[in-house]
Structure formats: structure tokens, C-alpha cells
PDB file of N, CA and C in Angstrom:
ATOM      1  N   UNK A   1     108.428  68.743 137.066  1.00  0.00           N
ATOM      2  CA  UNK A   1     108.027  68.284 135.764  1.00  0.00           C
ATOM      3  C   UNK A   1     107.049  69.235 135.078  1.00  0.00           C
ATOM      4  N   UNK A   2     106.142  69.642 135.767  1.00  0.00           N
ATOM      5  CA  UNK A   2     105.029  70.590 135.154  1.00  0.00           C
ATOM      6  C   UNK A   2     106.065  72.195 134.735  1.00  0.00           C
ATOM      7  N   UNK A   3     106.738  72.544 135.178  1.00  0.00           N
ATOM      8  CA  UNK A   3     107.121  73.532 134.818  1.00  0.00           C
ATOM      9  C   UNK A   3     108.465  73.171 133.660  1.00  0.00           C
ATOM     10  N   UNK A   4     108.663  72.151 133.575  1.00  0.00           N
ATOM     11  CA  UNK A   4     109.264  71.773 132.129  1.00  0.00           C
ATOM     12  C   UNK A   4     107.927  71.593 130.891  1.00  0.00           C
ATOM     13  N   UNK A   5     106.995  71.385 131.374  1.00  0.00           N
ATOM     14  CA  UNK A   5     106.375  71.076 130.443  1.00  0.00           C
ATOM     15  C   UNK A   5     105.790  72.459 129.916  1.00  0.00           C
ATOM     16  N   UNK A   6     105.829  73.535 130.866  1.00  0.00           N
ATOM     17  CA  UNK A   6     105.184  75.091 130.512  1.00  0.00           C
ATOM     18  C   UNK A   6     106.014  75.038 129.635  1.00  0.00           C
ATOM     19  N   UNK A   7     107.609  75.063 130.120  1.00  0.00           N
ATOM     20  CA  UNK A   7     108.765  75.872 129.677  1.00  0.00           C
ATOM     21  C   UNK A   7     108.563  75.374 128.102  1.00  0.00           C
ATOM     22  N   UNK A   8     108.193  74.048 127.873  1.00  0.00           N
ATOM     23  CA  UNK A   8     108.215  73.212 126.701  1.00  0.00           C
ATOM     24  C   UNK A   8     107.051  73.811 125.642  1.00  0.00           C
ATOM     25  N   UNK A   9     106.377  73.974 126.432  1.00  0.00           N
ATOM     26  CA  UNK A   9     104.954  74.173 125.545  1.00  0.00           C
ATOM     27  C   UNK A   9     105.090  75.971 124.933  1.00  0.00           C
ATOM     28  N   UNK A  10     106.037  77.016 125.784  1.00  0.00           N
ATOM     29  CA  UNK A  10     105.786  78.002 125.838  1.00  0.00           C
ATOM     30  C   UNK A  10     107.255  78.154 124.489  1.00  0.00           C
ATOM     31  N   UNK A  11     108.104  76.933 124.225  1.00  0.00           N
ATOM     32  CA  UNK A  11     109.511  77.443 123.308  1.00  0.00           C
ATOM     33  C   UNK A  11     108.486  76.622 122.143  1.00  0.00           C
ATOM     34  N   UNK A  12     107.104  75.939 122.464  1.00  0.00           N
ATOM     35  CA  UNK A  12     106.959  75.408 121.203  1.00  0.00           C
ATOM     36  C   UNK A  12     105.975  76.437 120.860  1.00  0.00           C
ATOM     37  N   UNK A  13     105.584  77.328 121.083  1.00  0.00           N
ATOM     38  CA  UNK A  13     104.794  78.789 120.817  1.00  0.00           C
ATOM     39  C   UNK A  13     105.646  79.820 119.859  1.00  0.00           C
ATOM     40  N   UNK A  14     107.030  79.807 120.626  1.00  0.00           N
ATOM     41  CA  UNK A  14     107.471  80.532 119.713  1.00  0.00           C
ATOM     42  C   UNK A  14     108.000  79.663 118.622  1.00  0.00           C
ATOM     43  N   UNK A  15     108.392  78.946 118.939  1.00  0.00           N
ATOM     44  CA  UNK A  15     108.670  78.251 117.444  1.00  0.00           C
ATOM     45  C   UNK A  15     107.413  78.095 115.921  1.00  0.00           C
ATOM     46  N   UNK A  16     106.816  78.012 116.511  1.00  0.00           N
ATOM     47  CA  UNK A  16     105.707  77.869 115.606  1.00  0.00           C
ATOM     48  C   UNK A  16     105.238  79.568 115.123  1.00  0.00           C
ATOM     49  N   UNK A  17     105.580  80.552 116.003  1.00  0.00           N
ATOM     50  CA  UNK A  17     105.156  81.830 115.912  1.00  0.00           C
ATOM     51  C   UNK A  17     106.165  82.428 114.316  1.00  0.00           C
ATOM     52  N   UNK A  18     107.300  81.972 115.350  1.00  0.00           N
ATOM     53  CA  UNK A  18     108.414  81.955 114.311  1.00  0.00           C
ATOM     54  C   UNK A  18     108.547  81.229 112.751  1.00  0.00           C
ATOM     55  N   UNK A  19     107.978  80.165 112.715  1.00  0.00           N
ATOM     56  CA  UNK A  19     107.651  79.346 111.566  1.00  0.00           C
ATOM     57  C   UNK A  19     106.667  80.281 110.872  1.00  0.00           C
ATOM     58  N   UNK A  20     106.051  80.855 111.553  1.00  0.00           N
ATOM     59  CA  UNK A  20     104.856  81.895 110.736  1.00  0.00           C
ATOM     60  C   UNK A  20     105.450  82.854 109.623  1.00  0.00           C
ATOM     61  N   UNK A  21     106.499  83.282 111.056  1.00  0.00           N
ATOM     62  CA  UNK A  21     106.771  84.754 110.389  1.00  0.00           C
ATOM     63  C   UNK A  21     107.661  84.143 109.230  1.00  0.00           C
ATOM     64  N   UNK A  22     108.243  82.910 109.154  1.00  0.00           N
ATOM     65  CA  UNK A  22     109.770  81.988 107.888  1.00  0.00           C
ATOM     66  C   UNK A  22     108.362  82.533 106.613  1.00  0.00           C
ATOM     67  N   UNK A  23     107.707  81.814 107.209  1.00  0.00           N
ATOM     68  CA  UNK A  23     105.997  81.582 105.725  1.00  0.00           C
ATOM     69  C   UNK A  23     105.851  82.920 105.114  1.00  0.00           C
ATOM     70  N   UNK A  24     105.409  83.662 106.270  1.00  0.00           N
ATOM     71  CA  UNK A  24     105.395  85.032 105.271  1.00  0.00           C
ATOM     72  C   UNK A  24     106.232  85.794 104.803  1.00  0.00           C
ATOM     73  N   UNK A  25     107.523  85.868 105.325  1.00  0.00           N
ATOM     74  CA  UNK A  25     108.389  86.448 104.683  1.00  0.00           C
ATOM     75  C   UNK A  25     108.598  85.469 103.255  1.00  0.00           C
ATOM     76  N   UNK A  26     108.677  84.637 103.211  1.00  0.00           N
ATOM     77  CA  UNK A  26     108.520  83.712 101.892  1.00  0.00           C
ATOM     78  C   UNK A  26     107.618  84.218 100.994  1.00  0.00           C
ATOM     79  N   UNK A  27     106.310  84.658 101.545  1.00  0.00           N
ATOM     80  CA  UNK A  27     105.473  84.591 100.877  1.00  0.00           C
ATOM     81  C   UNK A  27     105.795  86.423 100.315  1.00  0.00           C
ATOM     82  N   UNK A  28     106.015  87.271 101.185  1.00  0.00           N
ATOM     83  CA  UNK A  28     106.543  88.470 100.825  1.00  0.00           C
ATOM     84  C   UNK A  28     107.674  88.429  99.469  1.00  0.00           C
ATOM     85  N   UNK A  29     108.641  87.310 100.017  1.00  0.00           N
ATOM     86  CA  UNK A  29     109.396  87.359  98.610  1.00  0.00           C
ATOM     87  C   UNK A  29     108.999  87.048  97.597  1.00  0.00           C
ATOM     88  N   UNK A  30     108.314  85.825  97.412  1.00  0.00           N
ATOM     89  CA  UNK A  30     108.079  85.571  96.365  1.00  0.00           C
ATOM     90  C   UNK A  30     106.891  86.660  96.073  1.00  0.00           C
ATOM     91  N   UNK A  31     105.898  87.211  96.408  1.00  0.00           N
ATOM     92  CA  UNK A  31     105.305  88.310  95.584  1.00  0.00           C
ATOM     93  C   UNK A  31     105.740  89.902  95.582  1.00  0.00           C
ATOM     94  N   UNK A  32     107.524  89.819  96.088  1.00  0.00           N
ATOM     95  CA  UNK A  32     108.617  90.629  95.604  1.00  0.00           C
ATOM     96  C   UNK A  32     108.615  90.434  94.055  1.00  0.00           C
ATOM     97  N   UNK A  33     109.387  88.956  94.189  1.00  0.00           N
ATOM     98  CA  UNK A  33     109.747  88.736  92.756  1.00  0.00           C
ATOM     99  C   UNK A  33     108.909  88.543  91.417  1.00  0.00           C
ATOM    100  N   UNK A  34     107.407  88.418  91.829  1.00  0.00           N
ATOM    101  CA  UNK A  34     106.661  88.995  91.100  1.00  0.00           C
ATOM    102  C   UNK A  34     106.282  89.838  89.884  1.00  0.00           C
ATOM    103  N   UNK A  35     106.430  91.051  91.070  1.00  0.00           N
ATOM    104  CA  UNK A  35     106.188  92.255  91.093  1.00  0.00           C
ATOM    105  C   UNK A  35     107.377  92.758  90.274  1.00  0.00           C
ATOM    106  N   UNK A  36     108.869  92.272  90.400  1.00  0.00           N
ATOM    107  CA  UNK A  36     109.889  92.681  89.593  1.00  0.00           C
ATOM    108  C   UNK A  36     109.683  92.588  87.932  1.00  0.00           C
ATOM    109  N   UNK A  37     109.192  90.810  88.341  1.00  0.00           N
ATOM    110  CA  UNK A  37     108.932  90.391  86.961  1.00  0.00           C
ATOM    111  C   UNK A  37     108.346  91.261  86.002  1.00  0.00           C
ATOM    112  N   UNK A  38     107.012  91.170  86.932  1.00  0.00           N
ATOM    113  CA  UNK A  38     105.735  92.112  86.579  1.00  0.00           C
ATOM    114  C   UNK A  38     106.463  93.683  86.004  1.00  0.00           C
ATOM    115  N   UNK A  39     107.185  94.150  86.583  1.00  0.00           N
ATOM    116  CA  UNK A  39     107.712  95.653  85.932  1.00  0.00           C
ATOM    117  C   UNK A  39     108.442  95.275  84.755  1.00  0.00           C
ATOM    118  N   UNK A  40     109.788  94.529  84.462  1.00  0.00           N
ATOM    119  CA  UNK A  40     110.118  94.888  83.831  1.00  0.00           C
ATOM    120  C   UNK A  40     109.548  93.929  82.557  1.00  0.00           C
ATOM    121  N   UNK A  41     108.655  93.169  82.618  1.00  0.00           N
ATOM    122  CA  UNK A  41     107.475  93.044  81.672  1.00  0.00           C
ATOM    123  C   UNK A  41     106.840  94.737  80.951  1.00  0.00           C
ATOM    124  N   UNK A  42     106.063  94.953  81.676  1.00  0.00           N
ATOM    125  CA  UNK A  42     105.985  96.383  81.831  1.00  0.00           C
ATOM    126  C   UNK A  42     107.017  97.742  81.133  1.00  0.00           C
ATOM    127  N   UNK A  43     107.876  97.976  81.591  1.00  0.00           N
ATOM    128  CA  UNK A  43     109.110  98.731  81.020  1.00  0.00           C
ATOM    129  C   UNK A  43     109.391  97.636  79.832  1.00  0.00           C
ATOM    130  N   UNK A  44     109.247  97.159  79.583  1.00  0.00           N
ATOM    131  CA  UNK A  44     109.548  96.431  78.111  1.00  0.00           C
ATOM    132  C   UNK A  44     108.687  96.917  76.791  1.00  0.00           C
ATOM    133  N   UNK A  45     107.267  96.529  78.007  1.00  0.00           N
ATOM    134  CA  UNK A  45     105.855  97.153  76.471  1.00  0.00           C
ATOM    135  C   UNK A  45     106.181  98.575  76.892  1.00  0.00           C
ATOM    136  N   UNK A  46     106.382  99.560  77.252  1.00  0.00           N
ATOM    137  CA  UNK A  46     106.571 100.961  77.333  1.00  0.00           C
ATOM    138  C   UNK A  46     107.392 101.198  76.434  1.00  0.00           C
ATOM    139  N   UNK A  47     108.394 100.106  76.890  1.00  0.00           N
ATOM    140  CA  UNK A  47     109.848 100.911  75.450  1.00  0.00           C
ATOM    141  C   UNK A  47     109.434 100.323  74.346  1.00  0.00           C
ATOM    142  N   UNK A  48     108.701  99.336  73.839  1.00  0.00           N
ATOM    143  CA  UNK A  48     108.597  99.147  72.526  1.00  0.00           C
ATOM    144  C   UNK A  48     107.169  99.784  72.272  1.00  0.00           C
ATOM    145  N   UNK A  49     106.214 100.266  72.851  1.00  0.00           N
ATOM    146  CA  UNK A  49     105.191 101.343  72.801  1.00  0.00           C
ATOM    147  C   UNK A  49     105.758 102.720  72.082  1.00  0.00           C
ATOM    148  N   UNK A  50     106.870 102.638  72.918  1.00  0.00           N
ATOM    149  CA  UNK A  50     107.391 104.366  72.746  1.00  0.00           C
ATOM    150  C   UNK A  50     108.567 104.303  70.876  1.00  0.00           C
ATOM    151  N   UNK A  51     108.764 103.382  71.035  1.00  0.00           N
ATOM    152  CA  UNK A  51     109.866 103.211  69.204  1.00  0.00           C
ATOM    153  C   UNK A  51     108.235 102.763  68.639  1.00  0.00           C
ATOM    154  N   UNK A  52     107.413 102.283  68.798  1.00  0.00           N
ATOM    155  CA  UNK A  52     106.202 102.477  67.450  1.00  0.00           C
ATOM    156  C   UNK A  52     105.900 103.589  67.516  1.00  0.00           C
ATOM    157  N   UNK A  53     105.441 104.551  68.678  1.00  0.00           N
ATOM    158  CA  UNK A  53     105.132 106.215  68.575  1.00  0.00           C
ATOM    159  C   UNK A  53     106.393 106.556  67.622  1.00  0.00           C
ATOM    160  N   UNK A  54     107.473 107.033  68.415  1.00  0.00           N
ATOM    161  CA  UNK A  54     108.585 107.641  67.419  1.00  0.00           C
ATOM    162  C   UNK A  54     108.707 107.160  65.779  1.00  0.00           C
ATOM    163  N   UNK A  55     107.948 105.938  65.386  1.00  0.00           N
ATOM    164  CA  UNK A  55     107.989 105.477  64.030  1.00  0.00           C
ATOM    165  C   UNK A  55     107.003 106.416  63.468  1.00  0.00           C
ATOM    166  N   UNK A  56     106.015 106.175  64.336  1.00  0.00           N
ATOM    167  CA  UNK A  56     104.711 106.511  63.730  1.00  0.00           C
ATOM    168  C   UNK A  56     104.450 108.212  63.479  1.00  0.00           C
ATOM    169  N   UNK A  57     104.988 108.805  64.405  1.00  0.00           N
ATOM    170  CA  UNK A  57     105.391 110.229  64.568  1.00  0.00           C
ATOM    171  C   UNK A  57     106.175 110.316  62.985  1.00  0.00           C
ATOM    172  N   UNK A  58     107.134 109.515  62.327  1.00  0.00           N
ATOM    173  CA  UNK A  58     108.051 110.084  61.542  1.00  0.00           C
ATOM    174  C   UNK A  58     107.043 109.905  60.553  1.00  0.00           C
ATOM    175  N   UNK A  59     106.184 108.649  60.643  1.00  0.00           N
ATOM    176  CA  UNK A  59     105.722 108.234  59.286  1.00  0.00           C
ATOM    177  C   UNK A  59     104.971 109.436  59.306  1.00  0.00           C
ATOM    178  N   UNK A  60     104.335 110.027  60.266  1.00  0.00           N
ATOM    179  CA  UNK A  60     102.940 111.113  59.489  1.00  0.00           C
ATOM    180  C   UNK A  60     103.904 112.485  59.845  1.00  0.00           C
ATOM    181  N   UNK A  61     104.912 112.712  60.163  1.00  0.00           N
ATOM    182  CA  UNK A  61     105.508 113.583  59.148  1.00  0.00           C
ATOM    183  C   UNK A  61     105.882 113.864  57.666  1.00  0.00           C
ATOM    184  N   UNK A  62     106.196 112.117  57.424  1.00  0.00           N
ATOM    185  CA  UNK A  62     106.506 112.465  56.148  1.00  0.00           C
ATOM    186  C   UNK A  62     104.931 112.298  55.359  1.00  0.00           C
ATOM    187  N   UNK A  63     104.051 111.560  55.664  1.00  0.00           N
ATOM    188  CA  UNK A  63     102.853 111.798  55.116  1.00  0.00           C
ATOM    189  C   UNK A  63     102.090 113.582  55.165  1.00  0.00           C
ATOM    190  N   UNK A  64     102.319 114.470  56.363  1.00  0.00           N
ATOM    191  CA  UNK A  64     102.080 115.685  56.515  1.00  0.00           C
ATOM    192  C   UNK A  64     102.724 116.083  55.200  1.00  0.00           C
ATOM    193  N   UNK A  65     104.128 116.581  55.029  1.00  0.00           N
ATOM    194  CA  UNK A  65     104.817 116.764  53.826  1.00  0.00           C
ATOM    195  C   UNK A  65     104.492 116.347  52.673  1.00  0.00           C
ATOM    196  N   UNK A  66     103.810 115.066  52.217  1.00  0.00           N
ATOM    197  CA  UNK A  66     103.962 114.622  50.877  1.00  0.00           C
ATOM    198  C   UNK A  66     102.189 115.639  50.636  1.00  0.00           C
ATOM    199  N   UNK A  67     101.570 115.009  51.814  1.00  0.00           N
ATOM    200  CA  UNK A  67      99.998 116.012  51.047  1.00  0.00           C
ATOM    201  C   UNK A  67     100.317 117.195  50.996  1.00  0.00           C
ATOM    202  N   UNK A  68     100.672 117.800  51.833  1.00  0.00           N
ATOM    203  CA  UNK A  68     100.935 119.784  51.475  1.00  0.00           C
ATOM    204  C   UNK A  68     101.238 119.974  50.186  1.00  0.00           C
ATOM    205  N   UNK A  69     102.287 119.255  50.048  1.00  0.00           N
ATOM    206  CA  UNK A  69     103.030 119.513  48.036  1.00  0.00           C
ATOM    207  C   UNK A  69     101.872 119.079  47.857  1.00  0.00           C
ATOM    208  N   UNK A  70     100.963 117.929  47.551  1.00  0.00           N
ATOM    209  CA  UNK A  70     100.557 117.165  46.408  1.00  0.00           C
ATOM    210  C   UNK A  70      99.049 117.944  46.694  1.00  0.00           C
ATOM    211  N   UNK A  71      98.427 118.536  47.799  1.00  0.00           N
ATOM    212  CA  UNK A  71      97.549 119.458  47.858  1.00  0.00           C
ATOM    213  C   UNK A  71      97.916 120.993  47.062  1.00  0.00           C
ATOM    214  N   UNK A  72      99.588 121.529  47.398  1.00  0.00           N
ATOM    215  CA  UNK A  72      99.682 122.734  46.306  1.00  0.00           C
ATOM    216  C   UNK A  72      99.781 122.481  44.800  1.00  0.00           C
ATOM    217  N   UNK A  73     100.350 121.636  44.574  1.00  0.00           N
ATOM    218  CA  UNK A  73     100.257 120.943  42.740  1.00  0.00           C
ATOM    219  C   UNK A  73      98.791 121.151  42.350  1.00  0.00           C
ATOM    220  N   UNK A  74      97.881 120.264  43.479  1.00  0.00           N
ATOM    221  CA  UNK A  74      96.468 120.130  42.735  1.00  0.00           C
ATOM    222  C   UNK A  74      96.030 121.380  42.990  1.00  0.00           C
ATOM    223  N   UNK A  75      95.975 122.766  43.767  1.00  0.00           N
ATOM    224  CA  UNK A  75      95.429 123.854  43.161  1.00  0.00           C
ATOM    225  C   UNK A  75      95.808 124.668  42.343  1.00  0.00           C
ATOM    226  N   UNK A  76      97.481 124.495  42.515  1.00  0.00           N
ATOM    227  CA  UNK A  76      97.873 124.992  40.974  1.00  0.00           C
ATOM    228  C   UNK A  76      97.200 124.844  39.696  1.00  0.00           C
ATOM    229  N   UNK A  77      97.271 123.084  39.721  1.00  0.00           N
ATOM    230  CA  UNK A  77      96.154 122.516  38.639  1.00  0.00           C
ATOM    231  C   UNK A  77      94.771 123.409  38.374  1.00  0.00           C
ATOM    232  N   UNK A  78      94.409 123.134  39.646  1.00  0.00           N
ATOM    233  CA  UNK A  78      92.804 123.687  39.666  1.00  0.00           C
ATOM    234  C   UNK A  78      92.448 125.278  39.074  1.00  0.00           C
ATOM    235  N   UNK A  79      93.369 125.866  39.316  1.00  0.00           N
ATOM    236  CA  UNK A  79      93.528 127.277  39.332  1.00  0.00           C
ATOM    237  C   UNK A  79      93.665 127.395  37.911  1.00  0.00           C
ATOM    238  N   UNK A  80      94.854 126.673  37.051  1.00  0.00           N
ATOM    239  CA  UNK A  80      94.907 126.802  36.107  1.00  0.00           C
ATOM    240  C   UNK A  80      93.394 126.415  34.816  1.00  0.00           C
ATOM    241  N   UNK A  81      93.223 124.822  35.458  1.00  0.00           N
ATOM    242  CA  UNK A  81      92.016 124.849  34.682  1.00  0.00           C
ATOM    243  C   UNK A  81      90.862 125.561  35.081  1.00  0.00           C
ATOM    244  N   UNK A  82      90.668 126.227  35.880  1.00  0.00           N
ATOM    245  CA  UNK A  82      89.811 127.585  36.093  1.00  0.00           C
ATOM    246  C   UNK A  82      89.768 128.915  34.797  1.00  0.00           C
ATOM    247  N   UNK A  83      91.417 128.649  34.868  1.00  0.00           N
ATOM    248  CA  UNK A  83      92.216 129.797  34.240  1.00  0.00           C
ATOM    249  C   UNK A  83      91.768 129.449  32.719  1.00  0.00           C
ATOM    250  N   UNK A  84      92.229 128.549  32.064  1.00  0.00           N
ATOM    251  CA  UNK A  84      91.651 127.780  30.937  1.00  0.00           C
ATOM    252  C   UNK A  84      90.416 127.600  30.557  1.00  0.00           C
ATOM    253  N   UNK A  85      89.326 127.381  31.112  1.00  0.00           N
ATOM    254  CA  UNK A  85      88.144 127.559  31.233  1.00  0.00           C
ATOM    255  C   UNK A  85      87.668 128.696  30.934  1.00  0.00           C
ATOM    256  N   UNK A  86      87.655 129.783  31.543  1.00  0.00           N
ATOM    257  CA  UNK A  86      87.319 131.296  31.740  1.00  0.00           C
ATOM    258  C   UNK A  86      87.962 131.552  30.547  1.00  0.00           C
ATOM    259  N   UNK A  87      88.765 131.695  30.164  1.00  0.00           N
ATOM    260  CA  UNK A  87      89.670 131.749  28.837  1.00  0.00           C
ATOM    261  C   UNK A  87      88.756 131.381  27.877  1.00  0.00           C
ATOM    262  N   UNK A  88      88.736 130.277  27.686  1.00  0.00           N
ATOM    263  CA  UNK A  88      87.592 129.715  26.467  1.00  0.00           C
ATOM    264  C   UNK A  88      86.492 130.611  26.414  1.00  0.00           C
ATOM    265  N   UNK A  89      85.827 130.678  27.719  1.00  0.00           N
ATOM    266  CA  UNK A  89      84.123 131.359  27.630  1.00  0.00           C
ATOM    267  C   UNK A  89      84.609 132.485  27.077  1.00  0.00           C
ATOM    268  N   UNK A  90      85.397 133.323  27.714  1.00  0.00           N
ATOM    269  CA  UNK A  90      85.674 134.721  27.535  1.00  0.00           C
ATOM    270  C   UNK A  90      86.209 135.259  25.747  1.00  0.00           C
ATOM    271  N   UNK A  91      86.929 133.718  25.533  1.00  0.00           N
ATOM    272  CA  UNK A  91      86.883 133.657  23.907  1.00  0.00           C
ATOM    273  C   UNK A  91      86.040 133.680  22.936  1.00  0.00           C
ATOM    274  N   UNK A  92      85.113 132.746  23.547  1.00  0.00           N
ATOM    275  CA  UNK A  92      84.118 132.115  22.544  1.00  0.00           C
ATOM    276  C   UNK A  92      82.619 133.755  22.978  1.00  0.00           C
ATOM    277  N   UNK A  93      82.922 134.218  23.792  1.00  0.00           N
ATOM    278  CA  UNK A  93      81.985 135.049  24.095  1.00  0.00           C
ATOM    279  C   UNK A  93      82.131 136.797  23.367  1.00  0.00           C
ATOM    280  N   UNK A  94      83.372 136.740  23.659  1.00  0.00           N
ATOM    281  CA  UNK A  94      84.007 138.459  22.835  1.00  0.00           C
ATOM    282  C   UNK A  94      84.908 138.184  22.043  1.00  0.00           C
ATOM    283  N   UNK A  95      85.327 136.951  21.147  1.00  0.00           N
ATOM    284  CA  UNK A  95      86.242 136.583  20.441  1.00  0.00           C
ATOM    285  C   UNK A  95      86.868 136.734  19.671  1.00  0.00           C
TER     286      UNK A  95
END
């Protein structure tokens, strides 16, 4: 009898050892699936991170472009009323 009861006590060791390892592998999966979640959460804000850059990239291209012209117009301007200016004095001075 006593050595049924080892034999008993020693399959209820592993069973319970075994019940351990059911738990953590459970517990491994589920903070598998997590972690999946968790990425492609992740790869989601990246790709819509990366189409506002590429927007934003185009928009201040075309903002780069519109000031260059609208910076050469205004020294044209400037130049000219320089030009106009000096003109007058130079009129009104040796006229």
C-alpha cells in the first residue's frame, strides 16, 4: 500500500508540474498575441506617420517654389523702385 501511495503522490507531482507548464505556456500565448496586436497597432501609426511626411514634404515643396518666385518679383520690385527713386533725385538734382 505505501508504495502505491509514493507511486500516487509522485504521478500527482507531475501532474501538477505539468499543469504549470499548460499555465505558462498560456500565459506565453496570450502575451504572444499581445505583442502581435501591439505591432501591427504600431506598423499602422508608422504608415500613416509616413503618408503625413510624404504630404507634408509635397506641401513645402510647393510652398519652397511659390516664395522663390514671389521673393524674385519683390526684388525686381525693389530694384526697380530703387531705380525710380535715384531717377527722381538724379532729376530733380542735374535736371
Amino acid at each position: 500500500m505505501p508504495e502505491n501511495e509514493d507511486r500516487l503522490s509522485r504521478m500527482e507531482e507531475k501532474i501538477d508540474k505539468l499543469s504549470d507548464a499548460v499555465v505558462s505556456i498560456a500565459r506565453a500565448e496570450e502575451k504572444l498575441i499581445q505583442l502581435g496586436t501591439l505591432t501591427d497597432v504600431l506598423f499602422k501609426k508608422i504608415d500613416d506617420m509616413n503618408s503625413r511626411m510624404v504630404e507634408l514634404e509635397k506641401t513645402t515643396a510647393e510652398t519652397k517654389a511659390f516664395m522663390s518666385g514671389f521673393n524674385k518679383i519683390t526684388w525686381v520690385f525693389v530694384s526697380g523702385l530703387l531705380t525710380a527713386i535715384a531717377g527722381i533725385i538724379a532729376y530733380n538734382l542735374w535736371g
